[in-house]
Protein backbone atom coordinates (compact mmCIF):
# COMPACT_ATOMS: atom_id res chain seq x y z
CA UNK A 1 -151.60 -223.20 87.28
CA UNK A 2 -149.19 -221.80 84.82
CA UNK A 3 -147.52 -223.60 81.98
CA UNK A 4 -145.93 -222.51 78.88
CA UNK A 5 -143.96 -224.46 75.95
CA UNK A 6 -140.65 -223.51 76.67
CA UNK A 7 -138.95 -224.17 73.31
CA UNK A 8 -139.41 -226.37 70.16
CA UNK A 9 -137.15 -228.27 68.21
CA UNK A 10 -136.30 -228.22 64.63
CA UNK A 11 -134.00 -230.15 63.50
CA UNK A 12 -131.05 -228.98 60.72
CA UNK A 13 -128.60 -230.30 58.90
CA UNK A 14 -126.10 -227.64 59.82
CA UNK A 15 -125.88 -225.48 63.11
CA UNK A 16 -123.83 -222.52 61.45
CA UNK A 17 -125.99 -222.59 58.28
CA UNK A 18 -129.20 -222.42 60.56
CA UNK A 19 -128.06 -219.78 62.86
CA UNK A 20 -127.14 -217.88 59.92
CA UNK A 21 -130.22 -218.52 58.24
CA UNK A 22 -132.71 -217.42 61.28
CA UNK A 23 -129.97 -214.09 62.40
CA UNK A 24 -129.37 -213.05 59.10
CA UNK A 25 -132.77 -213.61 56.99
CA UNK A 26 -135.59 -213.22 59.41
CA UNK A 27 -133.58 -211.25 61.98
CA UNK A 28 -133.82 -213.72 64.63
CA UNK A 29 -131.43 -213.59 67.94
CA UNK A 30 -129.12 -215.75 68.98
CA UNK A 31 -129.54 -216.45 72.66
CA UNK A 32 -127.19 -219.23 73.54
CA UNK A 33 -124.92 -221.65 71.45
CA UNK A 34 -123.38 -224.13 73.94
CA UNK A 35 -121.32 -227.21 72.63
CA UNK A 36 -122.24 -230.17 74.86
CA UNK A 37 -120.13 -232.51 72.71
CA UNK A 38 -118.30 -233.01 69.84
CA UNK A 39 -121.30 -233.45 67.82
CA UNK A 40 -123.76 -232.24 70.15
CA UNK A 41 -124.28 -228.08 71.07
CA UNK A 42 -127.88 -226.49 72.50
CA UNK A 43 -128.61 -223.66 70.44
CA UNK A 44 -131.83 -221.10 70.64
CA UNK A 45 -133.16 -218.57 68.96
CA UNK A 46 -135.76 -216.56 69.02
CA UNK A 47 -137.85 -213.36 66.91
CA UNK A 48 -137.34 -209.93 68.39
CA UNK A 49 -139.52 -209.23 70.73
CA UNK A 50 -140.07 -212.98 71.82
CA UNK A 51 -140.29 -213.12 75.37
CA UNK A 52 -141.46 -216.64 75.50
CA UNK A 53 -140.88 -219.57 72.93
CA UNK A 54 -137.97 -220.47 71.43
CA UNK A 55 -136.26 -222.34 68.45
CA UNK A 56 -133.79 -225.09 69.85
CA UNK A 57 -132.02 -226.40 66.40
CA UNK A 58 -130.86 -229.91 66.90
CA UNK A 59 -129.03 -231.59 64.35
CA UNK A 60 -129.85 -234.35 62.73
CA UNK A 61 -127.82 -237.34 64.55
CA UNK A 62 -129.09 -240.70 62.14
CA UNK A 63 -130.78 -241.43 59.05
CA UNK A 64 -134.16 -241.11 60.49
CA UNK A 65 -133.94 -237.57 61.75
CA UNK A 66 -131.83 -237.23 58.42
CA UNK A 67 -135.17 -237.55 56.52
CA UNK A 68 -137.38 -235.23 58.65
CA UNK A 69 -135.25 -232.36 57.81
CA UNK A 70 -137.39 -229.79 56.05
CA UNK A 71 -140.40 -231.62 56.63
CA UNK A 72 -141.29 -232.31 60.22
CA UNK A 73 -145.24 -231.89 59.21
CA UNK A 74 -145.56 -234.05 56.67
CA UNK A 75 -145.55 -230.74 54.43
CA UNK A 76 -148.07 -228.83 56.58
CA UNK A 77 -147.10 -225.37 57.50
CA UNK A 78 -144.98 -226.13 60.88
CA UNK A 79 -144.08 -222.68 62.81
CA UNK A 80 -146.33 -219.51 62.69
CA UNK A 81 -144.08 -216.28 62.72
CA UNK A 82 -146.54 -213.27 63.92
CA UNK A 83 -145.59 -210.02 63.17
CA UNK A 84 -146.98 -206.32 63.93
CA UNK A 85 -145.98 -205.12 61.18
CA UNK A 86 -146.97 -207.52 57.60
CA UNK A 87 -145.77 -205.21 54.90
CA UNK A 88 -142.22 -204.47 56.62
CA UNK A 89 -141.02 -207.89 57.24
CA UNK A 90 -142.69 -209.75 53.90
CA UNK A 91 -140.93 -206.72 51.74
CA UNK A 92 -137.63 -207.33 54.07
CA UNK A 93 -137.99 -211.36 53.63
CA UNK A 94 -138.15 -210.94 50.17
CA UNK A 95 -135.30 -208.58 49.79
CA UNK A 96 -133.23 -211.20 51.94
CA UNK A 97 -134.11 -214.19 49.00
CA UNK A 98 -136.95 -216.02 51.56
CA UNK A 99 -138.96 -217.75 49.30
CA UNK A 100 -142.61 -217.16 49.70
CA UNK A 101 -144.98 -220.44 48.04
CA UNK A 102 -148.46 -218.52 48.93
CA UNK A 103 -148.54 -215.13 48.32
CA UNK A 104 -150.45 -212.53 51.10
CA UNK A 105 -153.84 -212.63 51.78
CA UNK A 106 -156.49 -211.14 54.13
CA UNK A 107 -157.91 -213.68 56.42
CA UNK A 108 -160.68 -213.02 59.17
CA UNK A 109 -157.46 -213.38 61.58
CA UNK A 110 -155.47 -211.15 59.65
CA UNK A 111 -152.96 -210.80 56.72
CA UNK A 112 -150.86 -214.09 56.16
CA UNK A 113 -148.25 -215.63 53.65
CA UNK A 114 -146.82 -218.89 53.49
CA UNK A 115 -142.55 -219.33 53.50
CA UNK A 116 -139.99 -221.60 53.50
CA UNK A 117 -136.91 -221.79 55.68
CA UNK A 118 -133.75 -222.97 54.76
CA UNK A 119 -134.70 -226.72 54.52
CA UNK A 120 -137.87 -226.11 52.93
CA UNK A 121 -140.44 -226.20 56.19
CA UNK A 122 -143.53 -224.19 55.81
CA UNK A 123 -143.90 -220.98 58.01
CA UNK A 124 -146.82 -218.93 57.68
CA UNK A 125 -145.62 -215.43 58.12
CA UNK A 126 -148.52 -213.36 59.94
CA UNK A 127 -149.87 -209.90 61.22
CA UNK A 128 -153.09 -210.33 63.79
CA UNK A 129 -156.05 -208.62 62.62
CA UNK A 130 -157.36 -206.12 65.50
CA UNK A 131 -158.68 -208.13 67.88
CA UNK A 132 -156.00 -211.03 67.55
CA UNK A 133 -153.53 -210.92 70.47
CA UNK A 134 -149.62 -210.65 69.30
């Protein structure tokens, strides 16, 4: 058996300022931006290199999805961005205006920081140590 999650949702308040966001911050790709309706389009993204998981940004459609924006963990970190290379992308994050609330630190599993994204979800930015798989 073979299974794999496909793509998760995060939901914006904004399409365009999300895609920007992810394409033009942390260098993410657009790979499809369909409208399905007026208020409605599918829209993924994903890190270079990705070959598997995806972002599908879904915006918020009531009140209720209206308050999970920015904090769809209850303020845990929500998405885990792996990287092979720490130093290049934190110093390029920063340089972009990514706000980073922990600062790096070695770990048994490698080096990690914690960021926020546009809406203020936590993302731990992180490079494998050795004999983690990327």
């Amino acid at each position: 058996m073979k299974q794999q999650i496909a793509h998760i949702t995060l939901i914006v308040k904004d399409y365009d300022e999300a895609i920007n966001f992810y394409t033009e911050k942390l260098n993410f790709i657009l790979i499809e931006d369909t409208k399905l309706s007026e208020t409605k389009r599918w829209v993924l993204l994903k890190p270079p290199g990705a070959d598997s998981c995806c972002l599908l940004l879904a915006k918020a459609a009531n009140e209720e999805q209206q308050s999970r924006i920015g904090n769809q963990t209850g303020g845990r970190v929500f998405l885990f961005l792996y990287t092979d290379n720490f130093k290049r992308d934190h110093s390029n994050m920063l340089a972009k205006g990514i706000e980073f609330v922990r600062q790096p630190i070695e770990e048994k599993y490698g080096t990690v920081a914690v960021f926020k994204d546009l809406y203020g979800n936590l993302w731990d930015l992180i490079e494998p140590s050795n004999n983690q798989v990327l």
